[in-house]
C-alpha atoms as a PDB file:
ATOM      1  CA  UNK A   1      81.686 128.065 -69.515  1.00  0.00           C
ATOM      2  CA  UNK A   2      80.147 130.076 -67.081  1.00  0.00           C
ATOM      3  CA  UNK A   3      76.709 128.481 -67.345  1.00  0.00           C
ATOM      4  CA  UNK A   4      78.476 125.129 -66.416  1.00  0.00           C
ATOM      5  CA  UNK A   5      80.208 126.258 -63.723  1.00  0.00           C
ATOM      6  CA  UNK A   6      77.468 127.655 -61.935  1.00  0.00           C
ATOM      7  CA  UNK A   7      75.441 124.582 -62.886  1.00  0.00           C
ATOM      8  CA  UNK A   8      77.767 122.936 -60.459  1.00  0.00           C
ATOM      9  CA  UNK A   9      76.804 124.772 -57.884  1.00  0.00           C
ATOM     10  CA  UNK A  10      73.164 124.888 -58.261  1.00  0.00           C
ATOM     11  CA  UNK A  11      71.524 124.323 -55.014  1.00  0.00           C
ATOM     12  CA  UNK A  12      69.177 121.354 -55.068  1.00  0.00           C
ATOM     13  CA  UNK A  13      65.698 121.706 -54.026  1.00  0.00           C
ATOM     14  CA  UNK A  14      65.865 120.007 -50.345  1.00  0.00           C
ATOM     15  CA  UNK A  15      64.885 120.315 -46.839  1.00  0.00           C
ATOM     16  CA  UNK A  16      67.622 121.658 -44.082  1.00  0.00           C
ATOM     17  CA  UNK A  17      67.430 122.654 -40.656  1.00  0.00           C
ATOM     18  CA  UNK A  18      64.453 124.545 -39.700  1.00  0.00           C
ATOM     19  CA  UNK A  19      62.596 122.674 -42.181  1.00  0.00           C
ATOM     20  CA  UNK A  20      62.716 125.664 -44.460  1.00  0.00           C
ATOM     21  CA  UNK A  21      63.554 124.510 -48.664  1.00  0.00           C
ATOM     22  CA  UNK A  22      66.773 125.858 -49.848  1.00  0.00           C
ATOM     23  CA  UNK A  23      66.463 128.561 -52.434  1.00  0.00           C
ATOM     24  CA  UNK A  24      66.141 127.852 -56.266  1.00  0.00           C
ATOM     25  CA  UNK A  25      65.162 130.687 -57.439  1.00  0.00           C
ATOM     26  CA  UNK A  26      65.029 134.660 -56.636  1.00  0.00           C
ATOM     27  CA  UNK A  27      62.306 137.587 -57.011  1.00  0.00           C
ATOM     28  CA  UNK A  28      63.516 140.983 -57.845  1.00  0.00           C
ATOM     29  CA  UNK A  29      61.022 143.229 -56.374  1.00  0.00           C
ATOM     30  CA  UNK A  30      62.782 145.867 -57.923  1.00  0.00           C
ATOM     31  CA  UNK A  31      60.106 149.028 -58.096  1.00  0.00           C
ATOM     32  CA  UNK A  32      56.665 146.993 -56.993  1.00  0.00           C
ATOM     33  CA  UNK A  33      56.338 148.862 -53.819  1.00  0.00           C
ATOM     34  CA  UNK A  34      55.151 151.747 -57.084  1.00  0.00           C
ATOM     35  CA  UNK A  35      52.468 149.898 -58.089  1.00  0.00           C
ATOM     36  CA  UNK A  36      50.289 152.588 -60.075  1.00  0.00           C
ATOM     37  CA  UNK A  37      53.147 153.858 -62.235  1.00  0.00           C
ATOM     38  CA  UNK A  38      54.711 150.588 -63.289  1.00  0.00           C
ATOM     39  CA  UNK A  39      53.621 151.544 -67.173  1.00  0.00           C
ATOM     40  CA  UNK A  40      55.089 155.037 -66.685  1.00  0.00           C
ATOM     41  CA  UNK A  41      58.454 153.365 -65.286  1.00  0.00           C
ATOM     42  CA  UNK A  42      58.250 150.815 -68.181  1.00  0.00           C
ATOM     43  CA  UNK A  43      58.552 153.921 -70.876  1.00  0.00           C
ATOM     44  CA  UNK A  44      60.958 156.110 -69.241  1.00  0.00           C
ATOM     45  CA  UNK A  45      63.535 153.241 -68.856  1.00  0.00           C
ATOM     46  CA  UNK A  46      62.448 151.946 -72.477  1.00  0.00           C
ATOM     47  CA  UNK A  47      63.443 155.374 -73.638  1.00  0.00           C
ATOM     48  CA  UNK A  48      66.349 155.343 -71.726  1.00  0.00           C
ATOM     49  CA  UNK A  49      67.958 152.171 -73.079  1.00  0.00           C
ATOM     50  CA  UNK A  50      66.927 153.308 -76.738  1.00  0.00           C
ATOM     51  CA  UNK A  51      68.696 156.345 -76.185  1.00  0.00           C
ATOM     52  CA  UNK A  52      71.897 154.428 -74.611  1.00  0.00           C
ATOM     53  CA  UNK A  53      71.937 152.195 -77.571  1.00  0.00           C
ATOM     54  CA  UNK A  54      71.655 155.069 -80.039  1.00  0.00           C
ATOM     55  CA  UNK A  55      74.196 157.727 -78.618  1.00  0.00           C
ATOM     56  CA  UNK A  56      76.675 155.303 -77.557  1.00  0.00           C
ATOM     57  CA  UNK A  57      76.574 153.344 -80.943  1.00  0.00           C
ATOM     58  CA  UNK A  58      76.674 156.883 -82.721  1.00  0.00           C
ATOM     59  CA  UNK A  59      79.832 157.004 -80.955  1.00  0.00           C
ATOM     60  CA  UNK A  60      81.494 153.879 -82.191  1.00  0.00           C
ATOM     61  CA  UNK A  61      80.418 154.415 -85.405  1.00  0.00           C
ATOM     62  CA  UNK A  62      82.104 157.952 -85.917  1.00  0.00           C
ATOM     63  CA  UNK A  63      85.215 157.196 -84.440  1.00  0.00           C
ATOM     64  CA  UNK A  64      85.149 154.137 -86.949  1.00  0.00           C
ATOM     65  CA  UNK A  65      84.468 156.306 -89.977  1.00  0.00           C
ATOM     66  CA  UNK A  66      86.150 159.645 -89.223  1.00  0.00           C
ATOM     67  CA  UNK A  67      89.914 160.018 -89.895  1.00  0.00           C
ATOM     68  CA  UNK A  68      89.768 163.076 -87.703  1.00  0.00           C
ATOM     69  CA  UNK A  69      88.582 160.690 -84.913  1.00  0.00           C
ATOM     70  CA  UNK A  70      91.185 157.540 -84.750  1.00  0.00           C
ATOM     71  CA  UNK A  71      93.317 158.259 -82.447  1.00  0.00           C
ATOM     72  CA  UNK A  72      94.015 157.087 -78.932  1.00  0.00           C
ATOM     73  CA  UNK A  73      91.869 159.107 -77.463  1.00  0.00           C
ATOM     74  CA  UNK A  74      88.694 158.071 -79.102  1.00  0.00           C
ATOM     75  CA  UNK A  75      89.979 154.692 -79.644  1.00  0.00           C
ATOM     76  CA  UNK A  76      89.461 154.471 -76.024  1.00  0.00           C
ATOM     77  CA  UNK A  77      86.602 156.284 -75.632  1.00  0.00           C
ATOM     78  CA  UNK A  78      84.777 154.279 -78.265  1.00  0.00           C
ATOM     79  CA  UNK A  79      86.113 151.265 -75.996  1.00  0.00           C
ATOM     80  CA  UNK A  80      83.838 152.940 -73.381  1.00  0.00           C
ATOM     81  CA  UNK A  81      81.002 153.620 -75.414  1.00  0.00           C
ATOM     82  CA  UNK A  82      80.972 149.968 -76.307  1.00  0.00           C
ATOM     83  CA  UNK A  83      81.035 148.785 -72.713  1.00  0.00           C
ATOM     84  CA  UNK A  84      78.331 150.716 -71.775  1.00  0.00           C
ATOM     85  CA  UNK A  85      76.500 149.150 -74.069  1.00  0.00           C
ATOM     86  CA  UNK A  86      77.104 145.681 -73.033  1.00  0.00           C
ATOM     87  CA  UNK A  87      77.243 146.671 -68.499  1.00  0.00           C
ATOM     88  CA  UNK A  88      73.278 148.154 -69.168  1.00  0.00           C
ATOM     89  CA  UNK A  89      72.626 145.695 -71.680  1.00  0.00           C
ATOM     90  CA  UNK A  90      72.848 143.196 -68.363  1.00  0.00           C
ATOM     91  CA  UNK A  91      70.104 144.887 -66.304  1.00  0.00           C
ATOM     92  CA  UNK A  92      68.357 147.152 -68.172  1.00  0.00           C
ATOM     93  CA  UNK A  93      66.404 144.466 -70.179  1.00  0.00           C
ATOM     94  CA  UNK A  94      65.164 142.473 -67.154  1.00  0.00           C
ATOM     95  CA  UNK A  95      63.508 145.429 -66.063  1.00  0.00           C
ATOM     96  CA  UNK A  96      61.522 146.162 -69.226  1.00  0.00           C
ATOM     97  CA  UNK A  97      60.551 142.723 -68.940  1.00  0.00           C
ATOM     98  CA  UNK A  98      59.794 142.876 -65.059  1.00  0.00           C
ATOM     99  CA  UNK A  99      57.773 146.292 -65.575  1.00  0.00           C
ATOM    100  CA  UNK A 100      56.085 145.128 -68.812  1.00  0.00           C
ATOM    101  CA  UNK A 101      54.824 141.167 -67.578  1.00  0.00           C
ATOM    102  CA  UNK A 102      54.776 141.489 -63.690  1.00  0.00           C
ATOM    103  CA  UNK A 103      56.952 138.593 -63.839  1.00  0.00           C
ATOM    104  CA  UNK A 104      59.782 139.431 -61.192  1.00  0.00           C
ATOM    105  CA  UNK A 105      61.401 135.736 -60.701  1.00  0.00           C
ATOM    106  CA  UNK A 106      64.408 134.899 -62.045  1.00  0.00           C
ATOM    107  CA  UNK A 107      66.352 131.567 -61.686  1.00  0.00           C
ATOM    108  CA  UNK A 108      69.046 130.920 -59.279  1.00  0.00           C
ATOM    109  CA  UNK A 109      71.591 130.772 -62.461  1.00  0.00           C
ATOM    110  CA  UNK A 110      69.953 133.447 -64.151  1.00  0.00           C
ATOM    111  CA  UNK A 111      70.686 136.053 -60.744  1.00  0.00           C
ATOM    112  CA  UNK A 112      74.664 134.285 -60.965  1.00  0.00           C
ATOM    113  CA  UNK A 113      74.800 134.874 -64.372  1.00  0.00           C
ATOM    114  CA  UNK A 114      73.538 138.661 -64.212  1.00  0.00           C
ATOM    115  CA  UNK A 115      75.356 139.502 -61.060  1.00  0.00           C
ATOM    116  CA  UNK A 116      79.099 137.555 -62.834  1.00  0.00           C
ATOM    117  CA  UNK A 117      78.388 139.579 -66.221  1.00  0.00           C
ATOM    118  CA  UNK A 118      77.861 142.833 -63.860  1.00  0.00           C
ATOM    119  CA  UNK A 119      80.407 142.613 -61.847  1.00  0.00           C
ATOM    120  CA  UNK A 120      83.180 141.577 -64.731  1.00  0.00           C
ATOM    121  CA  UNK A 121      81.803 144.609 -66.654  1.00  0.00           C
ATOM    122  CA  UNK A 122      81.955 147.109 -63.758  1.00  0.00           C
ATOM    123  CA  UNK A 123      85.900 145.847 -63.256  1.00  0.00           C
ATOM    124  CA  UNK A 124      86.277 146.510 -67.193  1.00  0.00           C
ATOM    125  CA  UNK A 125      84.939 150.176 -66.811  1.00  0.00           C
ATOM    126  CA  UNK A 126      87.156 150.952 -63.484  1.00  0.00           C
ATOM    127  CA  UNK A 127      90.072 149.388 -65.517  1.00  0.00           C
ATOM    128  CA  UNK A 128      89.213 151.557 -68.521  1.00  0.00           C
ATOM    129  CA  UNK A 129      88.911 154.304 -67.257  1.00  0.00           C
ATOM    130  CA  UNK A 130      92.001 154.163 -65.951  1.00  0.00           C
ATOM    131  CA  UNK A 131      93.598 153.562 -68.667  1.00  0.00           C
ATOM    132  CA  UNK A 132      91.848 156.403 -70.507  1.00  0.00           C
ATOM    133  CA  UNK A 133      93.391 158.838 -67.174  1.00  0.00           C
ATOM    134  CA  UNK A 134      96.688 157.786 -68.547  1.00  0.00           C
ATOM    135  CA  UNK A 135      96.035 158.548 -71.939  1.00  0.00           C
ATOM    136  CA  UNK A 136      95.626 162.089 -70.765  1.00  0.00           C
ATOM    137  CA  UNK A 137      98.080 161.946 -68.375  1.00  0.00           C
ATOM    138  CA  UNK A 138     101.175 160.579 -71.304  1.00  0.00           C
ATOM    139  CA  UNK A 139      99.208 163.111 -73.892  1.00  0.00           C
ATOM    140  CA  UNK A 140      99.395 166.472 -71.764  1.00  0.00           C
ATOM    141  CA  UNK A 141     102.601 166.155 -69.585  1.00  0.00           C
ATOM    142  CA  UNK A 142     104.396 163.967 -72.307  1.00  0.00           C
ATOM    143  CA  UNK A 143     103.570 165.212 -75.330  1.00  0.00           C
ATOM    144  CA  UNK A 144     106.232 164.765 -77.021  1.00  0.00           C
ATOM    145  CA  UNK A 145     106.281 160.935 -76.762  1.00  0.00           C
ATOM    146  CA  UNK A 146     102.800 160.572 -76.853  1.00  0.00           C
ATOM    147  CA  UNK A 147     102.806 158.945 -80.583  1.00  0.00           C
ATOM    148  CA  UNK A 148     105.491 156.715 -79.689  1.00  0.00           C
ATOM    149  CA  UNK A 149     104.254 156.046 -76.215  1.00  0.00           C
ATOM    150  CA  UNK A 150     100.358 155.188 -77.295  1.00  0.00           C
ATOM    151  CA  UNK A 151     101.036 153.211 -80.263  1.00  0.00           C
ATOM    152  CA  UNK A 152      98.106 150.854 -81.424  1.00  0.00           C
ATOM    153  CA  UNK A 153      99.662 148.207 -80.491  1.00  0.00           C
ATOM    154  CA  UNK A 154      99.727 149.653 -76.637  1.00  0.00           C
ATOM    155  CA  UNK A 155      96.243 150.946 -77.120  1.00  0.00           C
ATOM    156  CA  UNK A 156      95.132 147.185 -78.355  1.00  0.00           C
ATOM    157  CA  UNK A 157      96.871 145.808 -75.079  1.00  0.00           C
ATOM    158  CA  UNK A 158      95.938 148.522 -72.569  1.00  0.00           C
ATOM    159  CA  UNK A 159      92.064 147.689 -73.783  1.00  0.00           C
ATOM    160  CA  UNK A 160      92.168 144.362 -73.870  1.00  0.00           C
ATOM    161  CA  UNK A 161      94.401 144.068 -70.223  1.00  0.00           C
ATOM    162  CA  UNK A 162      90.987 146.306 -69.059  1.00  0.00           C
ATOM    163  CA  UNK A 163      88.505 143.705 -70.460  1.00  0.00           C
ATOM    164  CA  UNK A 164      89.901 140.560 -69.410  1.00  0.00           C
ATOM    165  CA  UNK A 165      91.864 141.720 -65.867  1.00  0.00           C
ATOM    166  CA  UNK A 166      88.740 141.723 -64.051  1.00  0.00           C
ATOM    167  CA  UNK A 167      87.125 138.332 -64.900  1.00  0.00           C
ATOM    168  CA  UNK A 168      89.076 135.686 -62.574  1.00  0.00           C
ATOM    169  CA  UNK A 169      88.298 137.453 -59.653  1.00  0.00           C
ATOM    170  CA  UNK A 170      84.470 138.210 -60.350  1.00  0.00           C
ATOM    171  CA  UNK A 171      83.570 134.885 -61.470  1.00  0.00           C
ATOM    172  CA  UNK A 172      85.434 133.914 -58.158  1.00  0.00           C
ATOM    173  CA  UNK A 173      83.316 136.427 -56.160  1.00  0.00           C
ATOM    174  CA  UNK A 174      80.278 135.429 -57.513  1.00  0.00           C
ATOM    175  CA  UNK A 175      80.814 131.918 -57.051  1.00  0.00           C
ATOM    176  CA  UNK A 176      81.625 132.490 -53.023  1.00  0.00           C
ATOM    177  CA  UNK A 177      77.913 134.335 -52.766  1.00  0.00           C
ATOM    178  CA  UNK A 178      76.049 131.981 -54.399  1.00  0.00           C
ATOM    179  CA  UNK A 179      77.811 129.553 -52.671  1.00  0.00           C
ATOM    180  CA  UNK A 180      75.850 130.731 -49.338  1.00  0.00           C
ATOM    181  CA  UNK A 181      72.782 128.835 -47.950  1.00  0.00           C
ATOM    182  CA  UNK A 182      69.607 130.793 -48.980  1.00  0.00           C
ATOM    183  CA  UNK A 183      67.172 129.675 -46.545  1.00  0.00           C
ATOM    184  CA  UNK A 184      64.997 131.818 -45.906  1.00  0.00           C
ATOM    185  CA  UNK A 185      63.233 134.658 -47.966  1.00  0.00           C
ATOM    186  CA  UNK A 186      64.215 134.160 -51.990  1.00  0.00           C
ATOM    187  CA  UNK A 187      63.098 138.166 -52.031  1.00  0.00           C
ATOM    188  CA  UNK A 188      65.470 140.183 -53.923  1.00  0.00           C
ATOM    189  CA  UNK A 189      65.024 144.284 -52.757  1.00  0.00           C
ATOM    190  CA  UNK A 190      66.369 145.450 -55.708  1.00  0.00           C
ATOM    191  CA  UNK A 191      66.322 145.229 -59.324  1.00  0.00           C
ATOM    192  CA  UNK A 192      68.746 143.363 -61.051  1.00  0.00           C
ATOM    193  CA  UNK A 193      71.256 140.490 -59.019  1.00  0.00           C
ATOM    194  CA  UNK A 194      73.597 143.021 -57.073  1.00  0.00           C
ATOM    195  CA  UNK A 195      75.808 141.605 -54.101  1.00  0.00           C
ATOM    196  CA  UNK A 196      74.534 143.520 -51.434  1.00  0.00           C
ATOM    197  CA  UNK A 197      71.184 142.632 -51.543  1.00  0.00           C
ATOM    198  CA  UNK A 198      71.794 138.793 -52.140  1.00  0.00           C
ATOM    199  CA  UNK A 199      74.071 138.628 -48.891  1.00  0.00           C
ATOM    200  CA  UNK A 200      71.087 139.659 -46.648  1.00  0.00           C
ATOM    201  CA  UNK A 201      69.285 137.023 -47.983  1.00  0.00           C
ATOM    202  CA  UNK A 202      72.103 134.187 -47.089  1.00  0.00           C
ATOM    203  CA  UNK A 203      71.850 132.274 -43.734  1.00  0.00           C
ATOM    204  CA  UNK A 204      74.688 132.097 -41.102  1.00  0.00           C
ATOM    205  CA  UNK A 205      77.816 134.300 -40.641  1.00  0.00           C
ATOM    206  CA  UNK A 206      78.410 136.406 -43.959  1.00  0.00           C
ATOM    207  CA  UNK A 207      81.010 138.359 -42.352  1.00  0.00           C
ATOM    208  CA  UNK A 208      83.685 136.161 -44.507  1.00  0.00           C
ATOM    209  CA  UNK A 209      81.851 137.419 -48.144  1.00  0.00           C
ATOM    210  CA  UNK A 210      81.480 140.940 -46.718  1.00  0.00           C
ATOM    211  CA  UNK A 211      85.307 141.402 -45.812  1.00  0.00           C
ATOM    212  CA  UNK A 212      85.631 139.515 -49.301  1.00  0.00           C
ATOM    213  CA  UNK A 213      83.685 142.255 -51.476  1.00  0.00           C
ATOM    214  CA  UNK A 214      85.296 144.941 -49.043  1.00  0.00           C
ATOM    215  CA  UNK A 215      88.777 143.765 -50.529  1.00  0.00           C
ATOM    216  CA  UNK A 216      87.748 143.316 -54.073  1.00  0.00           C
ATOM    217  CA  UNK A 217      86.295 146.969 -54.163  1.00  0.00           C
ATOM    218  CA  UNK A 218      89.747 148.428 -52.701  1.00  0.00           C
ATOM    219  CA  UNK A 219      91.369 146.419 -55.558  1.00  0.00           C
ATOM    220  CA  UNK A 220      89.272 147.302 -58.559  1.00  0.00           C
ATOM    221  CA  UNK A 221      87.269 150.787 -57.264  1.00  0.00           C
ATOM    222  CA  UNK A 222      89.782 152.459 -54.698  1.00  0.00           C
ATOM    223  CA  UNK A 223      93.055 151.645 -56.475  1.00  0.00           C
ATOM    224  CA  UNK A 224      91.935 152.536 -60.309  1.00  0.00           C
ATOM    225  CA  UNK A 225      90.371 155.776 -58.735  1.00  0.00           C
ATOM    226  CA  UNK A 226      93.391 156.602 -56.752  1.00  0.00           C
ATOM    227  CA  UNK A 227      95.596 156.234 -59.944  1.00  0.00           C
ATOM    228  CA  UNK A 228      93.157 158.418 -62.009  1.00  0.00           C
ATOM    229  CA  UNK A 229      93.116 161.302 -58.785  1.00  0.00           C
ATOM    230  CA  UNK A 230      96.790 160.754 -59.136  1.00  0.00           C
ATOM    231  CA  UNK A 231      97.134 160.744 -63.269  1.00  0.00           C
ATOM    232  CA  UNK A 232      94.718 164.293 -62.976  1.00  0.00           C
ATOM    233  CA  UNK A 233      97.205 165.817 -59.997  1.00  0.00           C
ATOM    234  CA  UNK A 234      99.701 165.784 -62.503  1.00  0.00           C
ATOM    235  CA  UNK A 235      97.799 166.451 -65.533  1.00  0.00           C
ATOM    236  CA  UNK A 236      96.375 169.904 -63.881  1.00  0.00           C
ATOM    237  CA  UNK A 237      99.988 170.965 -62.208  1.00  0.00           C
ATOM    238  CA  UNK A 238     101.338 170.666 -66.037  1.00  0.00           C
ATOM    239  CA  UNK A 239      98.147 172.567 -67.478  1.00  0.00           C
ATOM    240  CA  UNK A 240      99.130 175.412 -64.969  1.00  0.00           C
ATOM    241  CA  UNK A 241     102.585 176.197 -66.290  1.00  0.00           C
ATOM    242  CA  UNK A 242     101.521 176.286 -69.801  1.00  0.00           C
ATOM    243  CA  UNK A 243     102.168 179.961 -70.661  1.00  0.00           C
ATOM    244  CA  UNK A 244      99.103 180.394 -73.422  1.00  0.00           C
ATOM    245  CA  UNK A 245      95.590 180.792 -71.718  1.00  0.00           C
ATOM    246  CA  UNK A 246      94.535 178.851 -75.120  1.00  0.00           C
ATOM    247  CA  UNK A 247      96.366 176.177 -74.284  1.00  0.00           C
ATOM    248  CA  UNK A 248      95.438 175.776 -70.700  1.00  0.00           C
ATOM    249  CA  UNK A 249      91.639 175.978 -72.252  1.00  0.00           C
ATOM    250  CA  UNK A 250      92.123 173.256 -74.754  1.00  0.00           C
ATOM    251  CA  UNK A 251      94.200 170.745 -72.149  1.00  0.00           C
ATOM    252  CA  UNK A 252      91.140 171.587 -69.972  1.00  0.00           C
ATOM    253  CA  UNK A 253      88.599 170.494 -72.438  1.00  0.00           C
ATOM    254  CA  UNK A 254      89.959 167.000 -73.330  1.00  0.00           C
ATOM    255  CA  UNK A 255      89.793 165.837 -69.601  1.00  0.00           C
ATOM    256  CA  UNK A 256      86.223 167.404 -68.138  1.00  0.00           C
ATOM    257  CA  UNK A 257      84.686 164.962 -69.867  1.00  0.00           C
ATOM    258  CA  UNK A 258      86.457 161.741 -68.415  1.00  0.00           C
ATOM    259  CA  UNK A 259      86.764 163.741 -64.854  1.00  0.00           C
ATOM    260  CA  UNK A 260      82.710 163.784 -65.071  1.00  0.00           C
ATOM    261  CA  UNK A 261      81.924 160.186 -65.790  1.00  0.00           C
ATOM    262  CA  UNK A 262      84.750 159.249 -63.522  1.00  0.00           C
ATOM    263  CA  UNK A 263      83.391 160.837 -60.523  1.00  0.00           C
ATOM    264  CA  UNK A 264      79.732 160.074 -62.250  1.00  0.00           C
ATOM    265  CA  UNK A 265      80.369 156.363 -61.759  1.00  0.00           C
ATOM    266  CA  UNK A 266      83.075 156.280 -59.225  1.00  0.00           C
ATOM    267  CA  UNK A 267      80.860 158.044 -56.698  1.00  0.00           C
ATOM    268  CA  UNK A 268      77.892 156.223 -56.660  1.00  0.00           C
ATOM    269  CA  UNK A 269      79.573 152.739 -56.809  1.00  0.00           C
ATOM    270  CA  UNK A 270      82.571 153.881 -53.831  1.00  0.00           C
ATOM    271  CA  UNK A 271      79.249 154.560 -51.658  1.00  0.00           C
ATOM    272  CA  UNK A 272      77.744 151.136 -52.119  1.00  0.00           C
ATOM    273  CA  UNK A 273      80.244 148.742 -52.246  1.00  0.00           C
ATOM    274  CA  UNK A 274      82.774 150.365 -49.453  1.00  0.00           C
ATOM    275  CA  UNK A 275      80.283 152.020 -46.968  1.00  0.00           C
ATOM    276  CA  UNK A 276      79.769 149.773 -43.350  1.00  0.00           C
ATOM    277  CA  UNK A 277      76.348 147.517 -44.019  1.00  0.00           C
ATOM    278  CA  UNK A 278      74.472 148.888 -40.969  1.00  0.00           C
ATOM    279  CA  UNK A 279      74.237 152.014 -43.597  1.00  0.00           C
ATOM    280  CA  UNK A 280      73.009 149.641 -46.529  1.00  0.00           C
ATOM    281  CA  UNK A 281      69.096 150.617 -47.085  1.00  0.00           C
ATOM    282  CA  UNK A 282      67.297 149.140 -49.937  1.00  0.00           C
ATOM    283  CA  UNK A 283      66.308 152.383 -51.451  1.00  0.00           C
ATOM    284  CA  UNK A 284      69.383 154.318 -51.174  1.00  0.00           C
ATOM    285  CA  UNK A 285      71.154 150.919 -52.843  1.00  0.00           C
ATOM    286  CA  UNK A 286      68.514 151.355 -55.632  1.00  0.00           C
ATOM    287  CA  UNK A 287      69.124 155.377 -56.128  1.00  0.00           C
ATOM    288  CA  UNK A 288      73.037 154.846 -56.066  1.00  0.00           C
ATOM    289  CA  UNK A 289      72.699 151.746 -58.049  1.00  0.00           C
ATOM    290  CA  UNK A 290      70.687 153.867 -60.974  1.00  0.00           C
ATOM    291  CA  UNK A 291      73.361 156.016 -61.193  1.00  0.00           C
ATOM    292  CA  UNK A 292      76.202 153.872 -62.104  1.00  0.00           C
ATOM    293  CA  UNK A 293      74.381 151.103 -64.219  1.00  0.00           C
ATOM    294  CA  UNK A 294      71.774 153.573 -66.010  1.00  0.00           C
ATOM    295  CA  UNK A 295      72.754 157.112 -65.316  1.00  0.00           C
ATOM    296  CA  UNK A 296      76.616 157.078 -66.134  1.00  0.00           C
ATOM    297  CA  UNK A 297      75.594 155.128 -69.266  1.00  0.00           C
ATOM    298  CA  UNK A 298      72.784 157.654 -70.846  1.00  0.00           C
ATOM    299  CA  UNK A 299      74.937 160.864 -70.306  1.00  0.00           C
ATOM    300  CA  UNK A 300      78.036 159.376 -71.396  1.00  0.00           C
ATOM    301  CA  UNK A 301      76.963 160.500 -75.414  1.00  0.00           C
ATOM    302  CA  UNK A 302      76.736 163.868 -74.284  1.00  0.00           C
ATOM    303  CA  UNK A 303      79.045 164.466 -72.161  1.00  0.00           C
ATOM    304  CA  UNK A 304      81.641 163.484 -74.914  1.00  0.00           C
ATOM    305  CA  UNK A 305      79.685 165.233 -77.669  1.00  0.00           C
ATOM    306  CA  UNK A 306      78.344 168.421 -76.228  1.00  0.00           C
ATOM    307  CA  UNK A 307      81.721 169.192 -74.489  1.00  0.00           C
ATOM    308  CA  UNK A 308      83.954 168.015 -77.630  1.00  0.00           C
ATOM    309  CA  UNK A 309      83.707 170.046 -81.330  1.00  0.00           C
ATOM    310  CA  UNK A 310      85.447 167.341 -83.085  1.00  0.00           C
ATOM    311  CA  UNK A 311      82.857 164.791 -81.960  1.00  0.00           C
ATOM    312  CA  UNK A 312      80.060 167.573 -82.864  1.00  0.00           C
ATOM    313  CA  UNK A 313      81.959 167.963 -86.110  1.00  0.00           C
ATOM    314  CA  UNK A 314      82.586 164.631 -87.176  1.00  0.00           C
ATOM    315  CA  UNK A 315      78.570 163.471 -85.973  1.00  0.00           C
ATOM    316  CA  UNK A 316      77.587 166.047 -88.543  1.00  0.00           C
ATOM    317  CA  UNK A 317      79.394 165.113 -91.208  1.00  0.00           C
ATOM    318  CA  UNK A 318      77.621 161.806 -90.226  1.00  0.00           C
ATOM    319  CA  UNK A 319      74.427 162.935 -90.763  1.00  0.00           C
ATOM    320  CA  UNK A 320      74.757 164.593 -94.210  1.00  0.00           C
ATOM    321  CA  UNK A 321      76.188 161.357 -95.837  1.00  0.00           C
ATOM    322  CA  UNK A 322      73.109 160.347 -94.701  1.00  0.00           C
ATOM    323  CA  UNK A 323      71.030 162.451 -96.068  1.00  0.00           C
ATOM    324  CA  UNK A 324      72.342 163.457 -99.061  1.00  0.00           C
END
């Protein structure tokens, strides 16, 4: 469906004023400004994705098999795991490629393609977690109802309304910039299909697309992010009147791990999709955009085992099967 619909807007190879061809295809320059390392950068981000694949599948896998482990909580979080998987699964291979054959073009529907699957994806993981803030939020300061409340059939529709909310809008969004006249340089500073970037490549007044992607980041980074600030306000005034320093300790311990990847991933993306575009630099969009598509990703394993005995428990239990 997608493929089609960007097929219709696939510019066709022609002249236009200035006598300069309209724009069929893109090159991600991505790191070639480090030429002697591009071997070195090839293995570390190999290693990388291997280990993103491998801790977050561990993940899904344990709170599949482990009774211990299926409940709302890690329903959710092996929701997340699973998304990661899929949002680096969108850049991190044309990278590896990039690095390991020096070929840095892609097509004008393969950029649309990357930058619609990106953007739906980063939506999904604002939405997400979101949803996992109020999983804390019913769990600690409604404890009570917290079975009733977070059923499986709300978890089911709280995950799926976080996949699917997002999609309209992006495909929408990532229609309007590709529907901009690339004119001039097809030279992508970055490396994967990212919307900041592409717009100083597009001809004429952009100022349209820019208050467009302004709005769409106060919708689906600002708001989500404002409800999870808010779900955690409450959360930690609740923690504070429990009487039992245990208590407070264990309430504690279930949210530091989602207040870390939230302000992991909420961070970087807040500062490059909401900061004015005189302070857009390729390099600091690179740096920032690391962090939410590859960093966030590759510590989101640890964070939830290191910080979390039952995941530590249940990954061992895991491993003996295994080896017994």
């Amino acid at each position: 469906m997608l493929n089609s619909l960007f097929s219709q807007m696939l510019p066709r190879d022609q002249t236009i004023e200035g006598n300069l061809s309209s724009v069929v295809a893109f090159v991600l320059l991505g790191f070639s400004d480090l030429p002697n390392i591009q071997g070195f950068l090839f293995g570390i981000f190999f290693l990388i994705y291997m280990s993103i694949l491998i801790g977050n599948g561990l993940i899904i896998i344990i709170t599949r098999v482990d009774s211990v482990l299926q409940t709302p909580m890690y329903f959710f979080i092996a929701n997340f795991s699973f998304l990661e998987i899929c949002y680096v699964s969108v850049t991190l291979p044309r990278i590896l490629v990039n690095l390991w054959i020096q070929d840095r073009s892609i097509s004008w529907l393969g950029c649309a393609t990357q930058m619609c699957f990106f953007l739906m994806l980063g939506a999904t993981e604002c939405f997400l977690l979101a949803v996992m803030a109020y999983d804390r939020y019913v769990a600690i300061c409604n404890p009570l109802h917290y079975p009733l409340i977070m059923n499986h059939k709300m978890c089911v529709q709280l995950a799926v309304g976080a996949w699917l909310s997002g999609i309209p809008v992006q495909i929408g969004q990532t229609c309007q910039v590709f529907s901009l006249p690339f004119c001039g340089s097809n030279q992508i500073n970055h490396f994967f299909c990212d919307i900041p970037p592409l717009i100083k490549l597009a001809c004429g007044d952009t100022s349209l697309n820019e208050m467009c992607v302004f709005v769409v980041a106060i919708l689906f980074v600002m708001i989500p992010f404002l409800f999870i600030i808010g779900s955690y306000v409450k959360i930690i005034s609740t923690i504070l009147k429990l009487s039992s320093a245990r208590g407070r300790s264990k309430a504690f311990s279930t949210c530091s791990s989602h207040i870390i990847v939230v302000l992991l991933f909420f961070g970087s993306a807040t500062i490059t999709y909401l900061r004015p575009k005189s302070n857009h630099s390729a390099r600091t969009d690179k740096m920032l955009s690391l962090f939410y598509t590859i960093v966030t990703p590759m510590f989101n394993p640890l964070i939830y085992s290191l910080r979390n005995k039952d995941v530590i428990t249940a990954l061992k239990k895991l491993l003996i099967k295994k080896t017994v």
